[in-house]
N, C-alpha and C. Protein backbone atom coordinates (compact mmCIF):
# COMPACT_ATOMS: atom_id res chain seq x y z
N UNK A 1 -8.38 6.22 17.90
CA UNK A 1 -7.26 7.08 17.49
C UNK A 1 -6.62 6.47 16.25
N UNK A 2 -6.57 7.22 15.48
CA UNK A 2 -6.05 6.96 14.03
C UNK A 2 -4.12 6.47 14.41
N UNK A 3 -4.11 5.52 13.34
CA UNK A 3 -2.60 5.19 13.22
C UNK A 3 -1.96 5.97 12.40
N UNK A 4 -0.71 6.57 12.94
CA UNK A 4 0.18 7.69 12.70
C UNK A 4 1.31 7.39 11.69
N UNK A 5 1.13 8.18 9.89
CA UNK A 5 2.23 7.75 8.95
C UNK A 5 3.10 8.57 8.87
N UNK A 6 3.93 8.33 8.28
CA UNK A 6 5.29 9.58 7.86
C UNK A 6 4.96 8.62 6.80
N UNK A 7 5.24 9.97 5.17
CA UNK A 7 5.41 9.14 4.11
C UNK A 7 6.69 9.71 3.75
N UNK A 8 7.45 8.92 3.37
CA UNK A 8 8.61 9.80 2.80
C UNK A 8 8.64 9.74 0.67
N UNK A 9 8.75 10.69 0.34
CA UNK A 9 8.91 10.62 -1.19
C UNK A 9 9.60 11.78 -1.39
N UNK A 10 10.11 11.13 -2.75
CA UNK A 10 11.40 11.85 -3.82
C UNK A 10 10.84 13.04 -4.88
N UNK A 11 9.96 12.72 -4.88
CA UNK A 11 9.19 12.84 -6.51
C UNK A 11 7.88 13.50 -6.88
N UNK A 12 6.98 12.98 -7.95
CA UNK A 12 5.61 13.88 -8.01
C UNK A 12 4.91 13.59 -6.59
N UNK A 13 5.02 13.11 -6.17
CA UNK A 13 3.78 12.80 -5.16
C UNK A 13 2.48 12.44 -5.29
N UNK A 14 2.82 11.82 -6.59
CA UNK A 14 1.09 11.06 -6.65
C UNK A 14 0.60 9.57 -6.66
N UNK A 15 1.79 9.00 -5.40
CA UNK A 15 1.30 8.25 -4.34
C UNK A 15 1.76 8.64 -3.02
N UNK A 16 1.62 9.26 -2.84
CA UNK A 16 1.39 10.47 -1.40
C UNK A 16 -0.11 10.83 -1.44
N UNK A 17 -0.02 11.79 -2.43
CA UNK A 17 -1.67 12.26 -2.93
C UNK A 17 -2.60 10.77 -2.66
N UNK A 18 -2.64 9.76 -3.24
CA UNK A 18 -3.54 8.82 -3.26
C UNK A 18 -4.07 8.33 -1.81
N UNK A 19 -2.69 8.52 -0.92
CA UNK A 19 -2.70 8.26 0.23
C UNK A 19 -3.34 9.44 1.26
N UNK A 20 -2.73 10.24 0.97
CA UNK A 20 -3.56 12.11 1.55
C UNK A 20 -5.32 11.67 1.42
N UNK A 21 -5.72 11.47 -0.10
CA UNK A 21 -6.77 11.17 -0.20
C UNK A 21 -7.50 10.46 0.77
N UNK A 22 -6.92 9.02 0.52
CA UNK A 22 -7.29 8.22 1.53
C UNK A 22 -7.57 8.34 2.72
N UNK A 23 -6.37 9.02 3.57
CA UNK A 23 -6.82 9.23 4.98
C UNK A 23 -7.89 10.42 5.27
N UNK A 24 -8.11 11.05 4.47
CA UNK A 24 -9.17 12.33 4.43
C UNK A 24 -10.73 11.46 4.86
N UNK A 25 -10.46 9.92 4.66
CA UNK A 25 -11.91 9.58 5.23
C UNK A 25 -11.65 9.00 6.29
N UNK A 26 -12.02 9.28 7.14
CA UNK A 26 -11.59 8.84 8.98
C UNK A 26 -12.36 6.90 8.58
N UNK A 27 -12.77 6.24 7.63
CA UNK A 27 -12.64 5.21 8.08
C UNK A 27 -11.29 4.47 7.47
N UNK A 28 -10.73 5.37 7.27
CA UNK A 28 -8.93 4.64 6.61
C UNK A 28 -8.18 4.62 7.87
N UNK A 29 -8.36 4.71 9.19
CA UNK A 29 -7.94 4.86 10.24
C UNK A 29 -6.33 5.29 10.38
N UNK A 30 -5.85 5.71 9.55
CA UNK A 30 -4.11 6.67 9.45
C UNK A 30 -4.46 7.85 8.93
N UNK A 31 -3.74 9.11 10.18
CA UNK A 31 -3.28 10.10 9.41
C UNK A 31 -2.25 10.40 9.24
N UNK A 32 -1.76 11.29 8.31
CA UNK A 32 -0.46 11.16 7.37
C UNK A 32 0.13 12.34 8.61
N UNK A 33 1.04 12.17 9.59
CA UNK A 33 0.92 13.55 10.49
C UNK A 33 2.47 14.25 9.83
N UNK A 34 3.28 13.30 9.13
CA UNK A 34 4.47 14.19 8.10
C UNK A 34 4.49 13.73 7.30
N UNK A 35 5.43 14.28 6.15
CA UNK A 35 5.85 13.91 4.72
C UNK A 35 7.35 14.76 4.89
N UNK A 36 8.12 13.69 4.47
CA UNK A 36 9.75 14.04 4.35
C UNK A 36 10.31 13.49 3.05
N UNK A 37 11.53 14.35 2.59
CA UNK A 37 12.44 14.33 1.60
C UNK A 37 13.60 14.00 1.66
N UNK A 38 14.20 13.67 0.98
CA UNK A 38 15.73 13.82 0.14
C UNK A 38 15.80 14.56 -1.01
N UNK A 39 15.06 15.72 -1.42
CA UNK A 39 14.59 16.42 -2.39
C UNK A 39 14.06 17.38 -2.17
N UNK A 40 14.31 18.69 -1.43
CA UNK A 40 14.13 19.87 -1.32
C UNK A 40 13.18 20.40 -2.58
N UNK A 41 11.96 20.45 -1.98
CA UNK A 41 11.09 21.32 -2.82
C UNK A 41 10.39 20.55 -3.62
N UNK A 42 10.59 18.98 -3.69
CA UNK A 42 9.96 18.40 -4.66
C UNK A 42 8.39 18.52 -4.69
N UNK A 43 7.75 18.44 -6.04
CA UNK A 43 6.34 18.06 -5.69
C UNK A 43 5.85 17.55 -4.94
N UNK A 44 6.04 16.63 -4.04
CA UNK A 44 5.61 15.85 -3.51
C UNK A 44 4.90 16.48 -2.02
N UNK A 45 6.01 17.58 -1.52
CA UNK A 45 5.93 18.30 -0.65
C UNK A 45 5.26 19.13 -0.53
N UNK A 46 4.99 20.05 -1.75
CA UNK A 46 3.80 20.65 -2.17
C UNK A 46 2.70 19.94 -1.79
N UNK A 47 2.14 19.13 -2.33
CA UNK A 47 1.26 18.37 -2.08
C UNK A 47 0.81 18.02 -0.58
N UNK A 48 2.09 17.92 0.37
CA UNK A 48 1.99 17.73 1.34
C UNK A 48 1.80 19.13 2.13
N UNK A 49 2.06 19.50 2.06
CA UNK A 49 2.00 21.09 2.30
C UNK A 49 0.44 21.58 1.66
N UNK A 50 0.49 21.46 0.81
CA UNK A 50 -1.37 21.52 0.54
C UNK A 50 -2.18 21.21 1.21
N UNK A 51 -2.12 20.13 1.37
CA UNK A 51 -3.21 19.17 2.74
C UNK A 51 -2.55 19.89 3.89
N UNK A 52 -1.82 20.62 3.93
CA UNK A 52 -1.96 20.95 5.71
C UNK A 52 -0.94 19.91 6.65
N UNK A 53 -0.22 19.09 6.01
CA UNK A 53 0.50 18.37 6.56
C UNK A 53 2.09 18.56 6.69
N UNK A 54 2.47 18.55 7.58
CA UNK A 54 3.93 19.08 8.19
C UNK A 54 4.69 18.43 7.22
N UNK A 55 6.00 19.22 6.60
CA UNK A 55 6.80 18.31 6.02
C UNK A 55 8.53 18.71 6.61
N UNK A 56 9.50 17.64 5.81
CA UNK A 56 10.88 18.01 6.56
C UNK A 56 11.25 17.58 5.57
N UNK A 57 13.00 18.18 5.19
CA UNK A 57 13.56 17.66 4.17
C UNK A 57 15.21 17.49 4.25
N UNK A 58 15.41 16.34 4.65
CA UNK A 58 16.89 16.01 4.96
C UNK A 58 17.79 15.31 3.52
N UNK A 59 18.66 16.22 3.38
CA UNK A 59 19.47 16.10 2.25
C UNK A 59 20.69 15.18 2.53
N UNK A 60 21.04 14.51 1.29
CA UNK A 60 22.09 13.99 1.29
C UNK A 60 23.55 14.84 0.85
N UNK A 61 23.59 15.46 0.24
CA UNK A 61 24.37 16.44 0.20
C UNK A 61 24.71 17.32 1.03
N UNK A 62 23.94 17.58 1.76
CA UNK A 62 24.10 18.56 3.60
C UNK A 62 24.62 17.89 4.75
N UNK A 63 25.42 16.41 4.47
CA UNK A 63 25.81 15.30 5.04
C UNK A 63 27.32 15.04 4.98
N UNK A 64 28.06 14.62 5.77
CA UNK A 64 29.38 14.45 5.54
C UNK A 64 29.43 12.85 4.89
N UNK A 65 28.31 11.86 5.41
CA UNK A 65 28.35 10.62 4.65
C UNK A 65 26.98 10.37 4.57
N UNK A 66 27.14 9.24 4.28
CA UNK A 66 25.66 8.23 4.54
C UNK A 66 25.16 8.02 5.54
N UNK A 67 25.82 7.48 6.55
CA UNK A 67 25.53 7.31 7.75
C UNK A 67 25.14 8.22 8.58
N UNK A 68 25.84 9.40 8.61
CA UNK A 68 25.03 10.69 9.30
C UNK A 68 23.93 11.04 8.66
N UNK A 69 24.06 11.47 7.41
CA UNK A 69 22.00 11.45 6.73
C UNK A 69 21.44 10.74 6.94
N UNK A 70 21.36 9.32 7.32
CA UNK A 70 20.60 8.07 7.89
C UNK A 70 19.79 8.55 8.67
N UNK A 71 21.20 9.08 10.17
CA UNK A 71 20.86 9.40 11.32
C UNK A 71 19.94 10.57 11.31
N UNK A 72 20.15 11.13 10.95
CA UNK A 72 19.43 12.59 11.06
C UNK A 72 18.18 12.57 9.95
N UNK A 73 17.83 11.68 8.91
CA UNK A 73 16.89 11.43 8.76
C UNK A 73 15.89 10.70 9.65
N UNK A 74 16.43 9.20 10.51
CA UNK A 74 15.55 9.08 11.40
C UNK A 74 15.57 9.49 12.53
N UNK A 75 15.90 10.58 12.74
CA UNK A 75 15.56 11.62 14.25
C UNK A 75 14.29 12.32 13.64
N UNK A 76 14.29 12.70 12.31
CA UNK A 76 13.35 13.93 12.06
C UNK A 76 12.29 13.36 11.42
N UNK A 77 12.44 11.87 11.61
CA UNK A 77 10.82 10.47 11.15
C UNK A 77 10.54 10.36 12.67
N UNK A 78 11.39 10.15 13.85
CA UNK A 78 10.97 9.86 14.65
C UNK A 78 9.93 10.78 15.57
N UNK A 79 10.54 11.94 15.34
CA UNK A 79 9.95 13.26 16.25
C UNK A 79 8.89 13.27 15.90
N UNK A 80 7.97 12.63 14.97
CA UNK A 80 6.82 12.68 15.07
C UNK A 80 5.90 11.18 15.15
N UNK A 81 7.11 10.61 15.82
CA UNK A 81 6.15 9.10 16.53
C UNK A 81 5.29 8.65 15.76
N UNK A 82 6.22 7.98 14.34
CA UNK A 82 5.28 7.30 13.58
C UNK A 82 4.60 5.90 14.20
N UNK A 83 3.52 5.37 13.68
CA UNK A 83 2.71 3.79 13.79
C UNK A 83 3.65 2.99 12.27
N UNK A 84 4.28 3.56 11.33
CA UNK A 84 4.08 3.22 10.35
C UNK A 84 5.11 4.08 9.42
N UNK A 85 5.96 4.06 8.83
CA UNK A 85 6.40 4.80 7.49
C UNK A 85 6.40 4.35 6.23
N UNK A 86 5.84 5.10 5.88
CA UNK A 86 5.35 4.68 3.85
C UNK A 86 6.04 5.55 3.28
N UNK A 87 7.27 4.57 2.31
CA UNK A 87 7.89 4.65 0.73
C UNK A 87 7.02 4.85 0.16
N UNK A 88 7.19 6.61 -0.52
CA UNK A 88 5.91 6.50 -1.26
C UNK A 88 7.14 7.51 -2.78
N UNK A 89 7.59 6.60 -3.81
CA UNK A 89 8.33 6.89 -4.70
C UNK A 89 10.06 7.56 -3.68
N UNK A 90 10.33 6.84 -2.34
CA UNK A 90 11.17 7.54 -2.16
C UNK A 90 12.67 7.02 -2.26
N UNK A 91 13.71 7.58 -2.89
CA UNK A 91 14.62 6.81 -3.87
C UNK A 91 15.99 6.53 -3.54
N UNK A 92 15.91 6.59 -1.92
CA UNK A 92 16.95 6.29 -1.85
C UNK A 92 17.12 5.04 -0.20
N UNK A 93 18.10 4.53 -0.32
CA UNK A 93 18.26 3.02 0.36
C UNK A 93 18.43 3.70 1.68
N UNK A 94 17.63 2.67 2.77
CA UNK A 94 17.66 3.10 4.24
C UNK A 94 18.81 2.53 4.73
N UNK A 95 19.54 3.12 5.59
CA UNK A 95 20.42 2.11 6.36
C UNK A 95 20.37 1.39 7.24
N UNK A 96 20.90 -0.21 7.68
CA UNK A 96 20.24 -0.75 8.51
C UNK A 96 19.70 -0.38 10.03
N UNK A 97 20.10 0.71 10.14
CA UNK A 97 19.86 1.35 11.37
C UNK A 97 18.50 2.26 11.55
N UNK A 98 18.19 2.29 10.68
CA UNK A 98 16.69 3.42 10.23
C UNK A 98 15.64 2.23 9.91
N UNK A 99 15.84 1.25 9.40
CA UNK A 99 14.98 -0.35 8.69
C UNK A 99 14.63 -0.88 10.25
N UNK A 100 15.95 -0.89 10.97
CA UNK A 100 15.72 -1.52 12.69
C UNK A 100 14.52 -0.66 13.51
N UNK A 101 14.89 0.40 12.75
CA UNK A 101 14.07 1.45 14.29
C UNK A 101 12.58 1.44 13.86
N UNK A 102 12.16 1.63 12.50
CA UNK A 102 10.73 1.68 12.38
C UNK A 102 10.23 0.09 11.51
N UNK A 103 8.53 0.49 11.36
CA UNK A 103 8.14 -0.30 11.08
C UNK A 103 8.07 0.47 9.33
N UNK A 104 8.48 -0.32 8.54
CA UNK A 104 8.44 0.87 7.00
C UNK A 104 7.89 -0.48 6.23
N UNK A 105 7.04 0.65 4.95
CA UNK A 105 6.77 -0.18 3.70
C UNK A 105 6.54 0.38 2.76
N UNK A 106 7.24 -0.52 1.68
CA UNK A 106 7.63 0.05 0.43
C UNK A 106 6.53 -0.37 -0.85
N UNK A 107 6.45 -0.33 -2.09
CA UNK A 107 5.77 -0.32 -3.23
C UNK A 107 6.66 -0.93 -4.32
N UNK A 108 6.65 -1.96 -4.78
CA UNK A 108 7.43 -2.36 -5.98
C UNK A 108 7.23 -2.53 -7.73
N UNK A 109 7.69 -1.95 -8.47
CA UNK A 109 7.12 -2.18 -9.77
C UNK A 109 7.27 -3.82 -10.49
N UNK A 110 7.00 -4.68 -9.55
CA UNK A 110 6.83 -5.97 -10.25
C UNK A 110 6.67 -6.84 -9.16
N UNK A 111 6.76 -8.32 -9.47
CA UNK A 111 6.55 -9.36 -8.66
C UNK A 111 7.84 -9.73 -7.92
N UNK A 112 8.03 -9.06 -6.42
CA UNK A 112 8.97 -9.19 -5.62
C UNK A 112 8.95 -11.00 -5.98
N UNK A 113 9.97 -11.89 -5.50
CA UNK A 113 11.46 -11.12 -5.71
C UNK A 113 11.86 -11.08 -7.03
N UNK A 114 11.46 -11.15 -8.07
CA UNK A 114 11.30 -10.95 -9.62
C UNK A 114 11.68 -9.35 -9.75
N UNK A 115 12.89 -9.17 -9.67
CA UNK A 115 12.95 -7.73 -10.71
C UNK A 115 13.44 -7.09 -9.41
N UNK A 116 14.52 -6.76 -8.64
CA UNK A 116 14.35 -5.97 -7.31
C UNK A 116 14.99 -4.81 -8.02
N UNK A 117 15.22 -3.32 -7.59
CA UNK A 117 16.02 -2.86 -7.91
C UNK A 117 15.30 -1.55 -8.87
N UNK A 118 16.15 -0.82 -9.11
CA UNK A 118 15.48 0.74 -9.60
C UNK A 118 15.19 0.36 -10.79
N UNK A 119 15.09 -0.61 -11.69
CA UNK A 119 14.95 -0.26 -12.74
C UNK A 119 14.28 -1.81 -13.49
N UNK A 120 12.92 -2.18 -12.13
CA UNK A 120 12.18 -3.13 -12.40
C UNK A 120 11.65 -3.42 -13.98
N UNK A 121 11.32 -2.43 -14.48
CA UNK A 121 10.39 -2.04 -15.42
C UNK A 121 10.55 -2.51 -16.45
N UNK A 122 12.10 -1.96 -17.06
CA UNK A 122 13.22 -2.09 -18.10
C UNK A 122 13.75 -3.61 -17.96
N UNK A 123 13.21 -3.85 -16.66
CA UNK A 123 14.22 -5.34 -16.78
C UNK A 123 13.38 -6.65 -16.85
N UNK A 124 11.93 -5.93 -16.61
CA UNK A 124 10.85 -7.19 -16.45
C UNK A 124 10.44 -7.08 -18.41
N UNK A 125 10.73 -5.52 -19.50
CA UNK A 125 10.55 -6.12 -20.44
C UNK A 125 11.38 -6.78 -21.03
N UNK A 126 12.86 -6.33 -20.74
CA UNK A 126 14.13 -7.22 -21.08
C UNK A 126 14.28 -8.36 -20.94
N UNK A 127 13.48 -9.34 -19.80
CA UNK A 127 13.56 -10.46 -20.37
C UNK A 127 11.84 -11.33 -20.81
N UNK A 128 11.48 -10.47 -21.58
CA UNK A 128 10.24 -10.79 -22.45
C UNK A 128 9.28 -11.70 -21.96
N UNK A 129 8.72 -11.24 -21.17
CA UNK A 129 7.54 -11.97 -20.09
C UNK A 129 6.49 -11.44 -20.59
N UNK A 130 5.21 -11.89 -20.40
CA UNK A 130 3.75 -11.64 -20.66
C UNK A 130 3.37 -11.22 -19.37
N UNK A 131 4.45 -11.25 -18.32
CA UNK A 131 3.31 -10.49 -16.93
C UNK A 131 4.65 -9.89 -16.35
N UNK A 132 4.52 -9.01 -15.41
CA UNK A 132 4.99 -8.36 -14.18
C UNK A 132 3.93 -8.02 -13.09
N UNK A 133 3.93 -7.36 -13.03
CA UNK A 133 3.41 -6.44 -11.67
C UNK A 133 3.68 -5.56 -10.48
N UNK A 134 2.60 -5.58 -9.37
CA UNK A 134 3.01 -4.69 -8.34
C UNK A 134 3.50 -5.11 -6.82
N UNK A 135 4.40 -5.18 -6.47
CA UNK A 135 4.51 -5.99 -5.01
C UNK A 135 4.43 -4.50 -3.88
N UNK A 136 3.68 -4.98 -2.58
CA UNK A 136 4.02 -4.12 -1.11
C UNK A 136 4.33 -5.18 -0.29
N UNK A 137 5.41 -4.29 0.31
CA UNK A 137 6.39 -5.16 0.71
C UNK A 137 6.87 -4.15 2.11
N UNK A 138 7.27 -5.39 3.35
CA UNK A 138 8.33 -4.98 4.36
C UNK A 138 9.67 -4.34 3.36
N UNK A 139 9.92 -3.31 4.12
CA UNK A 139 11.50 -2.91 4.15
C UNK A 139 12.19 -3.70 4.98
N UNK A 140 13.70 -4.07 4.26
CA UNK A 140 14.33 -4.71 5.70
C UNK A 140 15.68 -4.23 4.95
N UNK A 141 16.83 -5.20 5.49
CA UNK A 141 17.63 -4.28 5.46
C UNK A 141 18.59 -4.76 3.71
N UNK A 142 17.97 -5.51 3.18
CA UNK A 142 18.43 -5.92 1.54
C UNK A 142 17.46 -4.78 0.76
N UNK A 143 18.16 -5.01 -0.82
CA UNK A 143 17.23 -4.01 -1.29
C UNK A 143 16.00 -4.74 -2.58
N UNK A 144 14.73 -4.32 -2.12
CA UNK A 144 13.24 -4.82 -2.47
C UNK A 144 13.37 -6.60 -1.67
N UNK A 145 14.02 -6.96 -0.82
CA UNK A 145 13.90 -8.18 0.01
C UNK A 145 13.27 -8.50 0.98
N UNK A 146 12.42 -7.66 1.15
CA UNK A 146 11.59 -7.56 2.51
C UNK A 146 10.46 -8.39 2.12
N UNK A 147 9.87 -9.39 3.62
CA UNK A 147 8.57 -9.84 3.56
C UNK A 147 7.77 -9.57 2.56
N UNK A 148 7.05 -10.14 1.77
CA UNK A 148 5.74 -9.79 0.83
C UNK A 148 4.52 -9.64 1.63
N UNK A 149 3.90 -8.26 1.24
CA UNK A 149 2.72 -7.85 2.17
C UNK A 149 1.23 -8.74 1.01
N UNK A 150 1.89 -7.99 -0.26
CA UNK A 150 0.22 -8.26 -1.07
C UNK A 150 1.54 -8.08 -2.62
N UNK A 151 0.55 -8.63 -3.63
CA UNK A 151 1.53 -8.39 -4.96
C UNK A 151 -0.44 -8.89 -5.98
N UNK A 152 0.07 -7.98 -7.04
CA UNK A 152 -0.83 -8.16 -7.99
C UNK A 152 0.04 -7.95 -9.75
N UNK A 153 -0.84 -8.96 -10.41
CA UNK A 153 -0.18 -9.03 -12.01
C UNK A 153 -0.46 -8.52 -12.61
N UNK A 154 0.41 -7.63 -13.44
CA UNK A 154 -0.26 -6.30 -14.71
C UNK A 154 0.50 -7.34 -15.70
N UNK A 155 -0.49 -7.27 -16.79
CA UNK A 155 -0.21 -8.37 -18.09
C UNK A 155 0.84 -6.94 -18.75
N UNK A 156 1.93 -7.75 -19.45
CA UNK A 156 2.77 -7.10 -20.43
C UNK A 156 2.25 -7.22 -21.90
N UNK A 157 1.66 -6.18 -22.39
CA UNK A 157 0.79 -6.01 -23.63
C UNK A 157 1.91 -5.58 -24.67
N UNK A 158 1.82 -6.55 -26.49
CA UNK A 158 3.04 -6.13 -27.14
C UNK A 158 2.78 -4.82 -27.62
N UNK A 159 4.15 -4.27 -27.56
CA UNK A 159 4.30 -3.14 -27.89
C UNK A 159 4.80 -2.13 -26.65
N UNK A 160 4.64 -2.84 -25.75
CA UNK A 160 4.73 -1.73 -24.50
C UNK A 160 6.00 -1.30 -24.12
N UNK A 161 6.46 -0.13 -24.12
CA UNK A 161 7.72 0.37 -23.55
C UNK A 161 7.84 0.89 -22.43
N UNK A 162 8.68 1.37 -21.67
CA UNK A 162 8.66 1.55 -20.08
C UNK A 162 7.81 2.44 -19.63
N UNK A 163 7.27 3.30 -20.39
CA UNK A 163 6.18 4.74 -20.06
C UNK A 163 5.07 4.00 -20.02
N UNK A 164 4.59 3.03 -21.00
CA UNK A 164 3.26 2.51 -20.97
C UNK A 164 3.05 1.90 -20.08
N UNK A 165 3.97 0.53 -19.95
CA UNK A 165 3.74 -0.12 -18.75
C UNK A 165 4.01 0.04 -17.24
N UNK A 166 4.81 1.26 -16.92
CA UNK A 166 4.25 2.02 -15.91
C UNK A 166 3.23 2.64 -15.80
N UNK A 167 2.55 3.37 -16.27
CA UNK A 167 1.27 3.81 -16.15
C UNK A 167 0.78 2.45 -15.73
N UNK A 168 0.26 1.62 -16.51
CA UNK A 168 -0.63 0.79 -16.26
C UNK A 168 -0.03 0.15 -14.70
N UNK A 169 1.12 -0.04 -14.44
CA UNK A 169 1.14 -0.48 -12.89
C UNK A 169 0.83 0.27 -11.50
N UNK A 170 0.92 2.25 -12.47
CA UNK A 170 1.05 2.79 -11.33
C UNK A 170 -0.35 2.63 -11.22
N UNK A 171 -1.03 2.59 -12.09
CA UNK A 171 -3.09 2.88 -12.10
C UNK A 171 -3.27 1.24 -10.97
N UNK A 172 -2.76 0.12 -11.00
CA UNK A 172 -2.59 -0.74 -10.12
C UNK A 172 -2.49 -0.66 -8.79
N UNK A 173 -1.16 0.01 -8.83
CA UNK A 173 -0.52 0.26 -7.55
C UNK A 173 -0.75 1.15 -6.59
N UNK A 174 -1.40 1.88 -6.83
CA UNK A 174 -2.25 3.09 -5.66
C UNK A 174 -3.16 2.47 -5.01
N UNK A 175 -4.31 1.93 -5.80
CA UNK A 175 -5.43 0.93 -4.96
C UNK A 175 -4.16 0.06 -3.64
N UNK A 176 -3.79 -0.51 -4.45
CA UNK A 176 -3.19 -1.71 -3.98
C UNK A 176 -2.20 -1.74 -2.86
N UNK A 177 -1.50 -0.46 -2.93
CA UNK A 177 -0.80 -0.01 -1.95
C UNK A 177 -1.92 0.90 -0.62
N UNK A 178 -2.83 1.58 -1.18
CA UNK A 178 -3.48 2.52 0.09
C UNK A 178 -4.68 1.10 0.88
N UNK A 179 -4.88 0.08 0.25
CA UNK A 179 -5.59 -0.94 0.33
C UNK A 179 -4.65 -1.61 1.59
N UNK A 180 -3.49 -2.39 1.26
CA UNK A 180 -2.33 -2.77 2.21
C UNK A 180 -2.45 -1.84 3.28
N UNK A 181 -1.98 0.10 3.02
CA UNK A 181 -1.75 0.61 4.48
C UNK A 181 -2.92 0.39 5.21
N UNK A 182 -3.85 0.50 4.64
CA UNK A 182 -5.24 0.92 5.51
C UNK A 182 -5.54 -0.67 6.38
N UNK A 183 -5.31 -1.73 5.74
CA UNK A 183 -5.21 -3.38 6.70
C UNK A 183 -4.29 -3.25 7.90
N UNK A 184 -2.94 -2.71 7.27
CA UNK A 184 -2.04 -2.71 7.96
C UNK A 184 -1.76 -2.18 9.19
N UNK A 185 -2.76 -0.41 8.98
CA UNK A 185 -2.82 0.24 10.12
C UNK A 185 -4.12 -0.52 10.92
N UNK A 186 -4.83 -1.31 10.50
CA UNK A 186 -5.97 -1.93 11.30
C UNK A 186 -5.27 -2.89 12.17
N UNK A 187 -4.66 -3.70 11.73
CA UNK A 187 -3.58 -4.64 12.50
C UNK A 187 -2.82 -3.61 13.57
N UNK A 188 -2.39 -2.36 13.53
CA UNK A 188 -1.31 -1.96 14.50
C UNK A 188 -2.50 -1.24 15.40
N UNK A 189 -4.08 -1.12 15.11
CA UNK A 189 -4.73 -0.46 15.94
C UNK A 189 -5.20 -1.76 16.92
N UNK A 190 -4.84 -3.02 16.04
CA UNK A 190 -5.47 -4.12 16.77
C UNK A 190 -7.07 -3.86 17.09
């Protein structure tokens, strides 16, 4: 029996997609059985909705605070009895109460703990390094502080501005991340 993901994402969804892909071959042993939002309608959902896979979309704005969107985000991760939840571009901070209940993992644009924070990219060229990279990583309840799962180095080439050298991490970071879930769910199938 395959190990069971919820991915949650914000955005294009093309590390969702990489992952959709992935489990489409039964020896990746996870299937993706939801995909959820904070982003009503985003691509991402499409995508998920393409493949045939259930999606849900709990807003922060349809919330009286934080703490109730927390909650009611992880009621509507739970109802489908994840093994696993995968950050897959999704952009906003869990509360420690949602980090406690599941097992989650995230994707980082550099060398955890080097750079935490939304705006790795800009800040790994700001202070003029020849490398960054990609970290997967535990969620816990700090933000990008979680356990290091796997991390790999994308060289900083001159000239590069934040469009370039994202690309080149995200072309990194898909292997590298669907590589991690697929170990990871092998470990929870034991």
């Amino acid at each position: 029996m395959p190990a069971r993901l919820v991915v949650l994402a914000s955005g294009s969804g093309s590390t969702l997609q990489a992952i959709l892909d992935a489990a489409a071959d039964p020896g990746f042993g996870a299937e993706v059985v939801a995909a959820g939002t904070d982003v009503k309608d985003c691509a991402a959902m499409v995508r998920a909705e393409a493949a045939g896979v259930p999606t849900f979309s709990v807003q922060l704005r349809d919330f009286a605070d934080r703490q109730v969107w927390n909650d009611a985000l992880a009621e509507q991760v739970a109802a489908h009895r994840p093994d696993l939840v995968v950050l897959a571009g999704f952009m906003r901070l869990l509360a420690p109460s949602v980090v406690r209940r599941f097992r989650i993992v995230n994707t980082h644009p550099a060398l955890l703990p080097a750079f935490p924070g939304a705006h790795a990219i800009r800040d790994a060229l700001a202070a003029g390094l020849d490398t960054t990279g990609v970290t997967v990583h535990w969620v816990d309840e700090g933000v990008d502080t979680g356990p290091v799962i796997t991390q790999t180095a994308v060289a900083i080439e001159p000239g590069d501005d934040e469009d370039r050298l994202r690309t080149r991490i995200q072309a990194v970071e898909k292997p590298l991340y669907v590589n991690a879930i697929r170990q990871l769910c092998q470990e929870i199938l034991g």
